[in-house]
PDB file of N, CA and C in Angstrom:
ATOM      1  N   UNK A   1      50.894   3.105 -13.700  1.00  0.00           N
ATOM      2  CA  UNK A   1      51.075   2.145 -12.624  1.00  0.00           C
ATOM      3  C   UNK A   1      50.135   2.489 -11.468  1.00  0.00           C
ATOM      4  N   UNK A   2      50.296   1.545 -10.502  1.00  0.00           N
ATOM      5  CA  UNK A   2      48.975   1.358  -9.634  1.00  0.00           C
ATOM      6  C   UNK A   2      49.665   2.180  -8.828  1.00  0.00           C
ATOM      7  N   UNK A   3      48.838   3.104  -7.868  1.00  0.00           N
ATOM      8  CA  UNK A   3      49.591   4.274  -6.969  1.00  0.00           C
ATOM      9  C   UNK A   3      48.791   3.730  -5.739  1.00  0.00           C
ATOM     10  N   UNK A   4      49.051   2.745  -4.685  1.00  0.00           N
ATOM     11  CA  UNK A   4      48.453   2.315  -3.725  1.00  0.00           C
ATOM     12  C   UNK A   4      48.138   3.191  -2.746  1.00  0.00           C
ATOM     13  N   UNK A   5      48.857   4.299  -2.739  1.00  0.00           N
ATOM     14  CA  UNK A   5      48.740   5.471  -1.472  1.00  0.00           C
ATOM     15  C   UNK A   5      47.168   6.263  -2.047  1.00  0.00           C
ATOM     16  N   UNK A   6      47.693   6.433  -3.475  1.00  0.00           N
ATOM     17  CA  UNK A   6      46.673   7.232  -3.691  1.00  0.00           C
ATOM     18  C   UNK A   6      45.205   6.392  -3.704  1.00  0.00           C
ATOM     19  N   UNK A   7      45.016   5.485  -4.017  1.00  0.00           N
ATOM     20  CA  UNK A   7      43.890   4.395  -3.084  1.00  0.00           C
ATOM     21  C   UNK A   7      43.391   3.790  -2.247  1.00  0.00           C
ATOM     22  N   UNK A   8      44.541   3.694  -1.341  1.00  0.00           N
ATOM     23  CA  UNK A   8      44.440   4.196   0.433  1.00  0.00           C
ATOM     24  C   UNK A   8      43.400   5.428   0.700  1.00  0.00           C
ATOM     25  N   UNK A   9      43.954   6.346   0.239  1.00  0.00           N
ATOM     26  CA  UNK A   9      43.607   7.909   0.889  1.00  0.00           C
ATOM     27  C   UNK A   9      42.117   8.343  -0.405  1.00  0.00           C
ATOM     28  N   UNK A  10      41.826   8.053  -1.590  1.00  0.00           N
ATOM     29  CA  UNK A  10      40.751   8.106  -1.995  1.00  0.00           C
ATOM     30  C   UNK A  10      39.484   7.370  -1.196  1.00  0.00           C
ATOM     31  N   UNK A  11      39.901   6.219  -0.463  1.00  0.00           N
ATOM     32  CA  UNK A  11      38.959   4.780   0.086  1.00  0.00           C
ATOM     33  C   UNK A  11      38.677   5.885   1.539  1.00  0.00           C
ATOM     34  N   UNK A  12      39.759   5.911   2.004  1.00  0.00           N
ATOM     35  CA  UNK A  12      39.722   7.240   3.490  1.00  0.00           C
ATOM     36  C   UNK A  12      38.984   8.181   3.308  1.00  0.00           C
ATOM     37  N   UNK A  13      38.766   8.832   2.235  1.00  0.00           N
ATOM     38  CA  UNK A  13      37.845  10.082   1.951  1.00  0.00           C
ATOM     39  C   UNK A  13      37.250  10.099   1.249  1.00  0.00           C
ATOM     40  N   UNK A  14      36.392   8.710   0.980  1.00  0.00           N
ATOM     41  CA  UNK A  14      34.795   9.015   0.076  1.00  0.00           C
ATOM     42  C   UNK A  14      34.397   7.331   0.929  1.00  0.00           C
ATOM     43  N   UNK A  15      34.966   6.689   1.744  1.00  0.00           N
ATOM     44  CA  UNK A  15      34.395   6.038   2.079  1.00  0.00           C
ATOM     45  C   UNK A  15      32.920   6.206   2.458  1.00  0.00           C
ATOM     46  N   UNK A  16      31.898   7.099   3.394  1.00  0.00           N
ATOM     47  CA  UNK A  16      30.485   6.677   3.369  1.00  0.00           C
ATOM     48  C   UNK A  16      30.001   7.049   1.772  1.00  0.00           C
ATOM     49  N   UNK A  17      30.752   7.451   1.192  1.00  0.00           N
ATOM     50  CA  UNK A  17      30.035   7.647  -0.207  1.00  0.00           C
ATOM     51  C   UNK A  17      29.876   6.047  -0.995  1.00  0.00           C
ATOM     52  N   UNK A  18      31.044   5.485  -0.707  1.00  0.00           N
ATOM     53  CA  UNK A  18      31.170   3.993  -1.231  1.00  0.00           C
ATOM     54  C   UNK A  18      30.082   3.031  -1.051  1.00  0.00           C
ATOM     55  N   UNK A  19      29.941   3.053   0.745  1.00  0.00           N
ATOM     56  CA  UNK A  19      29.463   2.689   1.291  1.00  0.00           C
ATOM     57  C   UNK A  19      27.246   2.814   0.982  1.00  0.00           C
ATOM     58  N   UNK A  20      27.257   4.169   0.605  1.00  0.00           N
ATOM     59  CA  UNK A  20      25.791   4.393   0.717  1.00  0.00           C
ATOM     60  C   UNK A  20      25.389   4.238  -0.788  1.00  0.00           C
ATOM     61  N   UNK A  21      26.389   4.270  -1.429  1.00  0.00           N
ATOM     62  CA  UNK A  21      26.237   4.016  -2.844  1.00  0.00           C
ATOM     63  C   UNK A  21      26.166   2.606  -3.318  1.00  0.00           C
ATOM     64  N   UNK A  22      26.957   2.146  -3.050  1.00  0.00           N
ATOM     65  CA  UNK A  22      27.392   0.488  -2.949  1.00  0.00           C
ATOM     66  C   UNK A  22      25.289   0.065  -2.707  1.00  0.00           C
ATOM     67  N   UNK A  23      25.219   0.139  -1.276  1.00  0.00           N
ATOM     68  CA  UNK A  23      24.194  -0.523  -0.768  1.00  0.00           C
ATOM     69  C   UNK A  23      22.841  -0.151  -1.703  1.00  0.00           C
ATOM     70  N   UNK A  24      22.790   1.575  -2.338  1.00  0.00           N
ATOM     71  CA  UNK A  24      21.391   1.267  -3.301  1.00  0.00           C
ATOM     72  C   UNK A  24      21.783   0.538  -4.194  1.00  0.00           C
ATOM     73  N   UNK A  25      23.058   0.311  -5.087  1.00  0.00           N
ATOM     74  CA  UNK A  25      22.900  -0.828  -5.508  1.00  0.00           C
ATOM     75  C   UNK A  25      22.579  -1.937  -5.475  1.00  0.00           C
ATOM     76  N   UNK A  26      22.824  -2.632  -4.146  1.00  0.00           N
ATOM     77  CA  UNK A  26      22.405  -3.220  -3.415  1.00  0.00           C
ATOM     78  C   UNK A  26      20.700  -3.567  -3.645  1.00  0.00           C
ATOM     79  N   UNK A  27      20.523  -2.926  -3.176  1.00  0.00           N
ATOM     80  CA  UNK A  27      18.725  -2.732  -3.498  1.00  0.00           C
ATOM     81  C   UNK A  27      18.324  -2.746  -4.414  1.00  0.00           C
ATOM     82  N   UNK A  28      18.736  -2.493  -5.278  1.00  0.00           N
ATOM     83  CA  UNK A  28      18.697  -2.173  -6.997  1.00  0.00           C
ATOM     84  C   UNK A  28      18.193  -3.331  -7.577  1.00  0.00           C
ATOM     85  N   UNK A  29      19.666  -3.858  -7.321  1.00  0.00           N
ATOM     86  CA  UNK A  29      19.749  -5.502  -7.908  1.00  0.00           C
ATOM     87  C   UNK A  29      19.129  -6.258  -7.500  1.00  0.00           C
ATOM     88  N   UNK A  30      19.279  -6.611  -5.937  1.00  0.00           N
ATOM     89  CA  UNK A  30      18.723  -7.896  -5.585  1.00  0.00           C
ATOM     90  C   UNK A  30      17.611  -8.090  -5.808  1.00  0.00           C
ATOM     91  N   UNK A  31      16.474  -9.086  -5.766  1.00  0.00           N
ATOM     92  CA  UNK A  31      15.384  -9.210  -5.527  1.00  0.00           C
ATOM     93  C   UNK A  31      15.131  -9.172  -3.923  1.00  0.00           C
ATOM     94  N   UNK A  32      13.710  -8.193  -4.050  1.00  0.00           N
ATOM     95  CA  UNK A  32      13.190  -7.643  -2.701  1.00  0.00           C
ATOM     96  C   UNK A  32      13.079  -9.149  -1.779  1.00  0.00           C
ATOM     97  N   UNK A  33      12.664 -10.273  -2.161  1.00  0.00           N
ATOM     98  CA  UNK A  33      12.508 -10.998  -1.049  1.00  0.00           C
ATOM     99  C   UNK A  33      13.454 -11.867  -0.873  1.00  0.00           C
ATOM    100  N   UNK A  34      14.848 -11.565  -1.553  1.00  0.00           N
ATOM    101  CA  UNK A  34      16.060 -12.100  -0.541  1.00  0.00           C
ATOM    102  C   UNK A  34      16.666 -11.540   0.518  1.00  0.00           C
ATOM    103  N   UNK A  35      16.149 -10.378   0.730  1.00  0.00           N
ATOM    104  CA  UNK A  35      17.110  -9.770   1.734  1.00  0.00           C
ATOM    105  C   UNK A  35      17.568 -10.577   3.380  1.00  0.00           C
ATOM    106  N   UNK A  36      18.830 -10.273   3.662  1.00  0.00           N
ATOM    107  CA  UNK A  36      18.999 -10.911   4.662  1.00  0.00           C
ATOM    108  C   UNK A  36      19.022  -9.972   5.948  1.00  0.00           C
ATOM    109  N   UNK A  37      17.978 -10.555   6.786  1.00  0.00           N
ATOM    110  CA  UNK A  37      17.834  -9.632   8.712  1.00  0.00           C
ATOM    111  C   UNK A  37      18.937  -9.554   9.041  1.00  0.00           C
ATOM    112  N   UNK A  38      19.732  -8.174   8.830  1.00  0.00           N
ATOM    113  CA  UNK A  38      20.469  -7.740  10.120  1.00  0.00           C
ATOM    114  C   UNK A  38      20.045  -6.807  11.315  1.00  0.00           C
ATOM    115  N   UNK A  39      19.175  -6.886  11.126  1.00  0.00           N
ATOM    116  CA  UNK A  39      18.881  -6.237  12.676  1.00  0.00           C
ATOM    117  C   UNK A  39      18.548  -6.533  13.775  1.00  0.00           C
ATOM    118  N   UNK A  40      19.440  -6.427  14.609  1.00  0.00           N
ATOM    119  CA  UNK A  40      19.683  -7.093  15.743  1.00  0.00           C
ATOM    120  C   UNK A  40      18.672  -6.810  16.847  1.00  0.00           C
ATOM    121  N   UNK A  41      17.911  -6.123  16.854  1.00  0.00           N
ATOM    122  CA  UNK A  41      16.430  -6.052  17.715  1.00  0.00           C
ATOM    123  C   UNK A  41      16.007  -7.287  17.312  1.00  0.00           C
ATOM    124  N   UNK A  42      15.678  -7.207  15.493  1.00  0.00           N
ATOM    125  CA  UNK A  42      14.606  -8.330  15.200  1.00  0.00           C
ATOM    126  C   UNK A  42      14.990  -9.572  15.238  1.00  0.00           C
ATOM    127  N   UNK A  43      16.320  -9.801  15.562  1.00  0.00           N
ATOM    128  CA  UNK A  43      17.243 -10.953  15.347  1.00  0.00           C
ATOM    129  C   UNK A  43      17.281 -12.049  17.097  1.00  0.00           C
ATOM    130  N   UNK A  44      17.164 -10.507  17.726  1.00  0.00           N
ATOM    131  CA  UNK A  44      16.563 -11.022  18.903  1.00  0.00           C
ATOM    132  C   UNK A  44      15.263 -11.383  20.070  1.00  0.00           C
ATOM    133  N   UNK A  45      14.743 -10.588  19.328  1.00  0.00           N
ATOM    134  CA  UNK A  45      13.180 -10.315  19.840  1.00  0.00           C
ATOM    135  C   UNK A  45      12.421 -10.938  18.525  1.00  0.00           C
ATOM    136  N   UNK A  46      10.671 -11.096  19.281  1.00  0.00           N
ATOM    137  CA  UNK A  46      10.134 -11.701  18.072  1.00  0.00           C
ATOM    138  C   UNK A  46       9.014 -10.449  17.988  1.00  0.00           C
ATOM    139  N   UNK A  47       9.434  -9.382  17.949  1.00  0.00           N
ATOM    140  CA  UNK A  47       8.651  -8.296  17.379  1.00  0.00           C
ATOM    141  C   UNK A  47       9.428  -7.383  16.457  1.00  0.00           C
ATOM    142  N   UNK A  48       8.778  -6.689  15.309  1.00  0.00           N
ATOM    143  CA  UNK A  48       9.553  -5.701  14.936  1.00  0.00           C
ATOM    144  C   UNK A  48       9.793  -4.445  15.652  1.00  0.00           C
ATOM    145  N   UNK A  49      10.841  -4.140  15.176  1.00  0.00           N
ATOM    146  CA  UNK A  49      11.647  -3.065  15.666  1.00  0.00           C
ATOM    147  C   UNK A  49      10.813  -1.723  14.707  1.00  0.00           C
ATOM    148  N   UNK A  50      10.891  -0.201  14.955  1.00  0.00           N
ATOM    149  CA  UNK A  50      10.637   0.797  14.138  1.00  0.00           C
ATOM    150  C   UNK A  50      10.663   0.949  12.608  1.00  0.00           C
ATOM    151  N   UNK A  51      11.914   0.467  12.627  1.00  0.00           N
ATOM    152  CA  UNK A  51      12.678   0.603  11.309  1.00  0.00           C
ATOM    153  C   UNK A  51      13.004  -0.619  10.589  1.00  0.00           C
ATOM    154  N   UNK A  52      11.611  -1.749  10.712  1.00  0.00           N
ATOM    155  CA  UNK A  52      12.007  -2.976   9.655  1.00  0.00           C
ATOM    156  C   UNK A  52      10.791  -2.848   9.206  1.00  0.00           C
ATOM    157  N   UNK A  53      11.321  -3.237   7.531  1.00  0.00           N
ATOM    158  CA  UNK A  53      10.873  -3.265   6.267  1.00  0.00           C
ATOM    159  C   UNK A  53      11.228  -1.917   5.721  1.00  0.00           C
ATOM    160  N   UNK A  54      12.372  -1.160   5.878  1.00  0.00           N
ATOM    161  CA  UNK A  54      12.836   0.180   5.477  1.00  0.00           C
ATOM    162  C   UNK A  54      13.861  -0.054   4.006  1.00  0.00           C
ATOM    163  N   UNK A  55      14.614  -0.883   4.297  1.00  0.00           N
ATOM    164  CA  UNK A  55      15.431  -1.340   3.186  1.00  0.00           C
ATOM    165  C   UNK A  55      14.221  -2.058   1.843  1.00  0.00           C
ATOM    166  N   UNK A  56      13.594  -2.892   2.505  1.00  0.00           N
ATOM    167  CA  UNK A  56      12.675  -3.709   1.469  1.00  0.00           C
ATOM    168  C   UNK A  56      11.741  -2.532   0.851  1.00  0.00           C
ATOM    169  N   UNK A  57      11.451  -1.703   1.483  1.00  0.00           N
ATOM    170  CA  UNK A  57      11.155  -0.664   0.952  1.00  0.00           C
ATOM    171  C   UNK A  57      11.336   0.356  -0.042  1.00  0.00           C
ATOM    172  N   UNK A  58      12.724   0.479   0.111  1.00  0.00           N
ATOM    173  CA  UNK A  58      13.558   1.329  -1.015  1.00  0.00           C
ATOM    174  C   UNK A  58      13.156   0.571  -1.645  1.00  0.00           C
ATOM    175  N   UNK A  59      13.813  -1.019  -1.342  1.00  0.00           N
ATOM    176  CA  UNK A  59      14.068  -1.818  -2.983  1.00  0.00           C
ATOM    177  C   UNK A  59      12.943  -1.922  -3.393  1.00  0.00           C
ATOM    178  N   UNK A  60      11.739  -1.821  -2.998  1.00  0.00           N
ATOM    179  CA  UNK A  60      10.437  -1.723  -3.975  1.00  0.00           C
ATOM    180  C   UNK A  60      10.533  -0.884  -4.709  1.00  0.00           C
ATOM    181  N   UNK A  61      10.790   0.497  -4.166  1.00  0.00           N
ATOM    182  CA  UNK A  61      10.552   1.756  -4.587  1.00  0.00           C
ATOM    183  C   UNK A  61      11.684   1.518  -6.097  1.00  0.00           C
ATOM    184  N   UNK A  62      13.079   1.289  -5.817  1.00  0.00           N
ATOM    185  CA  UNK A  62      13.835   0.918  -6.769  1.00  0.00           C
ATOM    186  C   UNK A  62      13.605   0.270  -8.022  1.00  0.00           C
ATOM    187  N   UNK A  63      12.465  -0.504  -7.692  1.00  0.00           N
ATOM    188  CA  UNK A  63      12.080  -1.847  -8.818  1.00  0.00           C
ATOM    189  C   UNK A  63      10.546  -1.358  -9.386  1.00  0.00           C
ATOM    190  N   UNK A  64      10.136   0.310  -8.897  1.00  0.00           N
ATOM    191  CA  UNK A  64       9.197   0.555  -9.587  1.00  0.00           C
ATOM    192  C   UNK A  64       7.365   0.162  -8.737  1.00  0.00           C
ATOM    193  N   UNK A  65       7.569  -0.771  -7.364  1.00  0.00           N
ATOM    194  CA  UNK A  65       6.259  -1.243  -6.992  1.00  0.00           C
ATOM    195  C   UNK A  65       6.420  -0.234  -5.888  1.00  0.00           C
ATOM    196  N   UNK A  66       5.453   1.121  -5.926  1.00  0.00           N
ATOM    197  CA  UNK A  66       5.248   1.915  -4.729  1.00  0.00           C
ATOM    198  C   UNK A  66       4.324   1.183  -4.120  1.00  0.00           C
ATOM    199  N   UNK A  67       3.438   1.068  -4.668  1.00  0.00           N
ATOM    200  CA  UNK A  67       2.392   0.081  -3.561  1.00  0.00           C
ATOM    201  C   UNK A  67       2.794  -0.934  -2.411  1.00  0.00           C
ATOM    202  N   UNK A  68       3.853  -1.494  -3.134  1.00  0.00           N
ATOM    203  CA  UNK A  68       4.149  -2.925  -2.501  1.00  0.00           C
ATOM    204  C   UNK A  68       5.282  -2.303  -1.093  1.00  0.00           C
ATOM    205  N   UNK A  69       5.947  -1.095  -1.569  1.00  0.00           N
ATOM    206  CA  UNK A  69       6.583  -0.271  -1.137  1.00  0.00           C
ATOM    207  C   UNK A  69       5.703   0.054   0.142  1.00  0.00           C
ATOM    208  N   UNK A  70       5.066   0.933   0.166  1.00  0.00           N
ATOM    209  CA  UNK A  70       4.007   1.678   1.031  1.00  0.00           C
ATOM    210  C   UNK A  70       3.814   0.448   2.016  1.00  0.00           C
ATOM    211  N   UNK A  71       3.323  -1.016   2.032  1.00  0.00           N
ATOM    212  CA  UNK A  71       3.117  -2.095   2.791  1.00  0.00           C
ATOM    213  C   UNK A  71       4.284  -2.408   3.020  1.00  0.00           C
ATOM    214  N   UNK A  72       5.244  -2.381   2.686  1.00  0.00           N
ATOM    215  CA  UNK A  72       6.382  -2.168   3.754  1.00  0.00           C
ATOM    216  C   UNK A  72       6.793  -1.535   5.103  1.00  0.00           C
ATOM    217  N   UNK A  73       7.327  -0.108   4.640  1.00  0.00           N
ATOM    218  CA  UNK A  73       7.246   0.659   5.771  1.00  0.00           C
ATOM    219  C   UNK A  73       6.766   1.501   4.686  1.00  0.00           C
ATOM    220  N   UNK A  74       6.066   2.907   5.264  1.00  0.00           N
ATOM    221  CA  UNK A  74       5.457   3.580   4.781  1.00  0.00           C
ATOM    222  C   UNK A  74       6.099   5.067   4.636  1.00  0.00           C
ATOM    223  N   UNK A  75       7.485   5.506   5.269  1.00  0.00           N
ATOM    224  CA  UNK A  75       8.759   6.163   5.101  1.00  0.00           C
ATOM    225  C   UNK A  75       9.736   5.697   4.283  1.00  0.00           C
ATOM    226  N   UNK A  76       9.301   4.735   3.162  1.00  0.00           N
ATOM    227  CA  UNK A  76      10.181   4.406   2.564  1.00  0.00           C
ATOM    228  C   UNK A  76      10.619   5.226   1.833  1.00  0.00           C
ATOM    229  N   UNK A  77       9.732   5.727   0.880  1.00  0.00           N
ATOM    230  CA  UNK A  77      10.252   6.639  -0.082  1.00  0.00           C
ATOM    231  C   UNK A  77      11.013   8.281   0.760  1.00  0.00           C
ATOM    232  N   UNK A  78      10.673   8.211   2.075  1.00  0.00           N
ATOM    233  CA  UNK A  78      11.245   9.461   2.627  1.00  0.00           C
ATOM    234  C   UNK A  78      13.156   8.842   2.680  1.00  0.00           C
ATOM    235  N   UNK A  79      13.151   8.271   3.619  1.00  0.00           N
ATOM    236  CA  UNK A  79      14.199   7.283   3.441  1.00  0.00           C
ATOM    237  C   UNK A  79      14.974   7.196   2.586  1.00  0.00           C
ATOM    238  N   UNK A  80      15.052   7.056   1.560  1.00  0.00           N
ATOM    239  CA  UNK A  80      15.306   7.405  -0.061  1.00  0.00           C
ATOM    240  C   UNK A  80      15.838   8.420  -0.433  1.00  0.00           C
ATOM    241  N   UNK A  81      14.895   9.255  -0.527  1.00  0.00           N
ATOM    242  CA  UNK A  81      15.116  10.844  -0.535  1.00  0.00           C
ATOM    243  C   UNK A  81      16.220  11.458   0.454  1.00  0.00           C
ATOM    244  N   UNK A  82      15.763  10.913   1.320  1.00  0.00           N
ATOM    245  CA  UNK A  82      17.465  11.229   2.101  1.00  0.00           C
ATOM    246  C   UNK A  82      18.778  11.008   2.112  1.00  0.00           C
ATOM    247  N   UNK A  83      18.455   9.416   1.564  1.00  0.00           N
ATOM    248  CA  UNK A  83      19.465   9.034   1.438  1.00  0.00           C
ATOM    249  C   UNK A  83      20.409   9.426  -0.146  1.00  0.00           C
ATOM    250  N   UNK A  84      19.654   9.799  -1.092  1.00  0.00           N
ATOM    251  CA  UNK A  84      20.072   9.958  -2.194  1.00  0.00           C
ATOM    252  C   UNK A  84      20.562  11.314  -2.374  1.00  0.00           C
ATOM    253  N   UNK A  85      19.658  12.517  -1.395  1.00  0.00           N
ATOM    254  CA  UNK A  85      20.664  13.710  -1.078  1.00  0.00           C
ATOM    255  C   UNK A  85      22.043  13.791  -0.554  1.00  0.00           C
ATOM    256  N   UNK A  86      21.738  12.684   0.534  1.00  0.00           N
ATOM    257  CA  UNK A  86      23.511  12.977   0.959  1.00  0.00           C
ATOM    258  C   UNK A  86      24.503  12.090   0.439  1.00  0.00           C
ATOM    259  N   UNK A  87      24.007  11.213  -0.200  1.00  0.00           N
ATOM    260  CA  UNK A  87      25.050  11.141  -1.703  1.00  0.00           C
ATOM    261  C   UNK A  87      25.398  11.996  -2.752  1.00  0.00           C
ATOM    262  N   UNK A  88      24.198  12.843  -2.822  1.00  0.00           N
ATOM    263  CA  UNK A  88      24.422  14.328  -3.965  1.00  0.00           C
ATOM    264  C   UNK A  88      25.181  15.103  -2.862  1.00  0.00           C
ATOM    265  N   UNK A  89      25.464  15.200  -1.432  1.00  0.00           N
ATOM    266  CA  UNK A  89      26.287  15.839  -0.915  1.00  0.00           C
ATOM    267  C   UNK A  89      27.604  15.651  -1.018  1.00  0.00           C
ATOM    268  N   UNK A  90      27.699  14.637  -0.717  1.00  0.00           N
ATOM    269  CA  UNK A  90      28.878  13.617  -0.620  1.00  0.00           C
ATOM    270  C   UNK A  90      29.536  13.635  -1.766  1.00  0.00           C
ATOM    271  N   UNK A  91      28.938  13.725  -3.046  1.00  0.00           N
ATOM    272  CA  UNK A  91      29.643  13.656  -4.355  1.00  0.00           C
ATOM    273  C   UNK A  91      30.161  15.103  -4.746  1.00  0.00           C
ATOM    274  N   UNK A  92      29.282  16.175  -4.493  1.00  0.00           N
ATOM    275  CA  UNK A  92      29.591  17.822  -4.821  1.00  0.00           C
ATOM    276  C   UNK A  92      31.152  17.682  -3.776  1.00  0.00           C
ATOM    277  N   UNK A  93      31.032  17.319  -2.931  1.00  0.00           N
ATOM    278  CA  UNK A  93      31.964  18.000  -1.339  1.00  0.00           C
ATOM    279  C   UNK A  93      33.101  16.808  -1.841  1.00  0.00           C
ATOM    280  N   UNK A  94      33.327  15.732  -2.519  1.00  0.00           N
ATOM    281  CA  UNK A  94      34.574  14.695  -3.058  1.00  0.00           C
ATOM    282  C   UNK A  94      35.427  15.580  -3.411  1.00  0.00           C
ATOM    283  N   UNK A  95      36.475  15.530  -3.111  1.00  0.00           N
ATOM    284  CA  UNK A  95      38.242  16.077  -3.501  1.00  0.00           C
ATOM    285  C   UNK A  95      38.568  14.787  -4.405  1.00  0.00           C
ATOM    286  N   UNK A  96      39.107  15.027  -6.249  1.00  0.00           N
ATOM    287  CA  UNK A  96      39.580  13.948  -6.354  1.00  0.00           C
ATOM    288  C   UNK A  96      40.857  14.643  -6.643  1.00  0.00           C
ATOM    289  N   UNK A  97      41.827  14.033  -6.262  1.00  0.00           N
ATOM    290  CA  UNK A  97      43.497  14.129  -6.502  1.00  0.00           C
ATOM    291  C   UNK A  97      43.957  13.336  -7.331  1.00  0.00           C
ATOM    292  N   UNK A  98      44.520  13.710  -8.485  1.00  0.00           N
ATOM    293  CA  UNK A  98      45.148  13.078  -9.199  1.00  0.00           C
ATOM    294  C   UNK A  98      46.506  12.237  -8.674  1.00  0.00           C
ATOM    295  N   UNK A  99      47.216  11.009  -8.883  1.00  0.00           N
ATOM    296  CA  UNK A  99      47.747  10.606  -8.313  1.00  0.00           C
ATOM    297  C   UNK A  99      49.049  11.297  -8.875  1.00  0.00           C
ATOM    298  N   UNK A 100      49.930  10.650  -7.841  1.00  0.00           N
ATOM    299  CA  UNK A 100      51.191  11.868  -8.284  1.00  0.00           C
ATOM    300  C   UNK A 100      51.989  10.299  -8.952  1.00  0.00           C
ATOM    301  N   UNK A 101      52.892  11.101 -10.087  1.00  0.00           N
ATOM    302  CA  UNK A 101      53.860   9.947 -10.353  1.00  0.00           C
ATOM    303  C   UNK A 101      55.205   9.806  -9.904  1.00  0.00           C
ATOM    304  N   UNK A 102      56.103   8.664 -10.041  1.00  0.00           N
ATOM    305  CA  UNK A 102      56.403   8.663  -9.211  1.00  0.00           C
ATOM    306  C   UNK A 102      58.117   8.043 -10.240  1.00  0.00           C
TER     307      UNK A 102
END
């Protein structure tokens, strides 16, 4: 049976793991030129901000085009690398608890 506490409190303590995991999927899948602007510099201003074309970036990198990658932002693949360590953090440092029955 479904143990709702114990899926409460798993969601509570791996949430940014969900979260940073979820989104390279994210990237994974979609195609690079749907992405939708959330960034609210660029959303408001008509210049870019530091850090746009960082996501479109991964997802190049994801789909195999470094080149196309690199004309993005050019920290993409650093970006990446970071981000995919502290998911290898995040996953070593996970407590999973078996649910208790009940």
């Amino acid at each position: 049976m479904l143990n709702i506490k114990f899926l409460y409190y798993q969601l509570k303590n791996n949430f940014e793991l969900i979260c940073w995991s979820g989104a390279l999927v994210l990237l994974a899948v979609c195609p690079i030129n749907d992405h939708i602007i959330i960034c609210p510099f660029r959303l408001l201003s008509i210049v870019d901000c530091p850090g746009c074309g960082i996501s479109r970036s991964m997802s190049s990198i994801l789909h195999g085009n470094f080149v196309q990658s690199w004309h993005y932002h050019p920290l993409g693949l650093f970006a990446l690398i970071v981000l995919l360590s502290r998911i290898l953090v995040l996953v070593r440092s996970t407590k999973i608890i078996k649910p208790l029955n009940q």
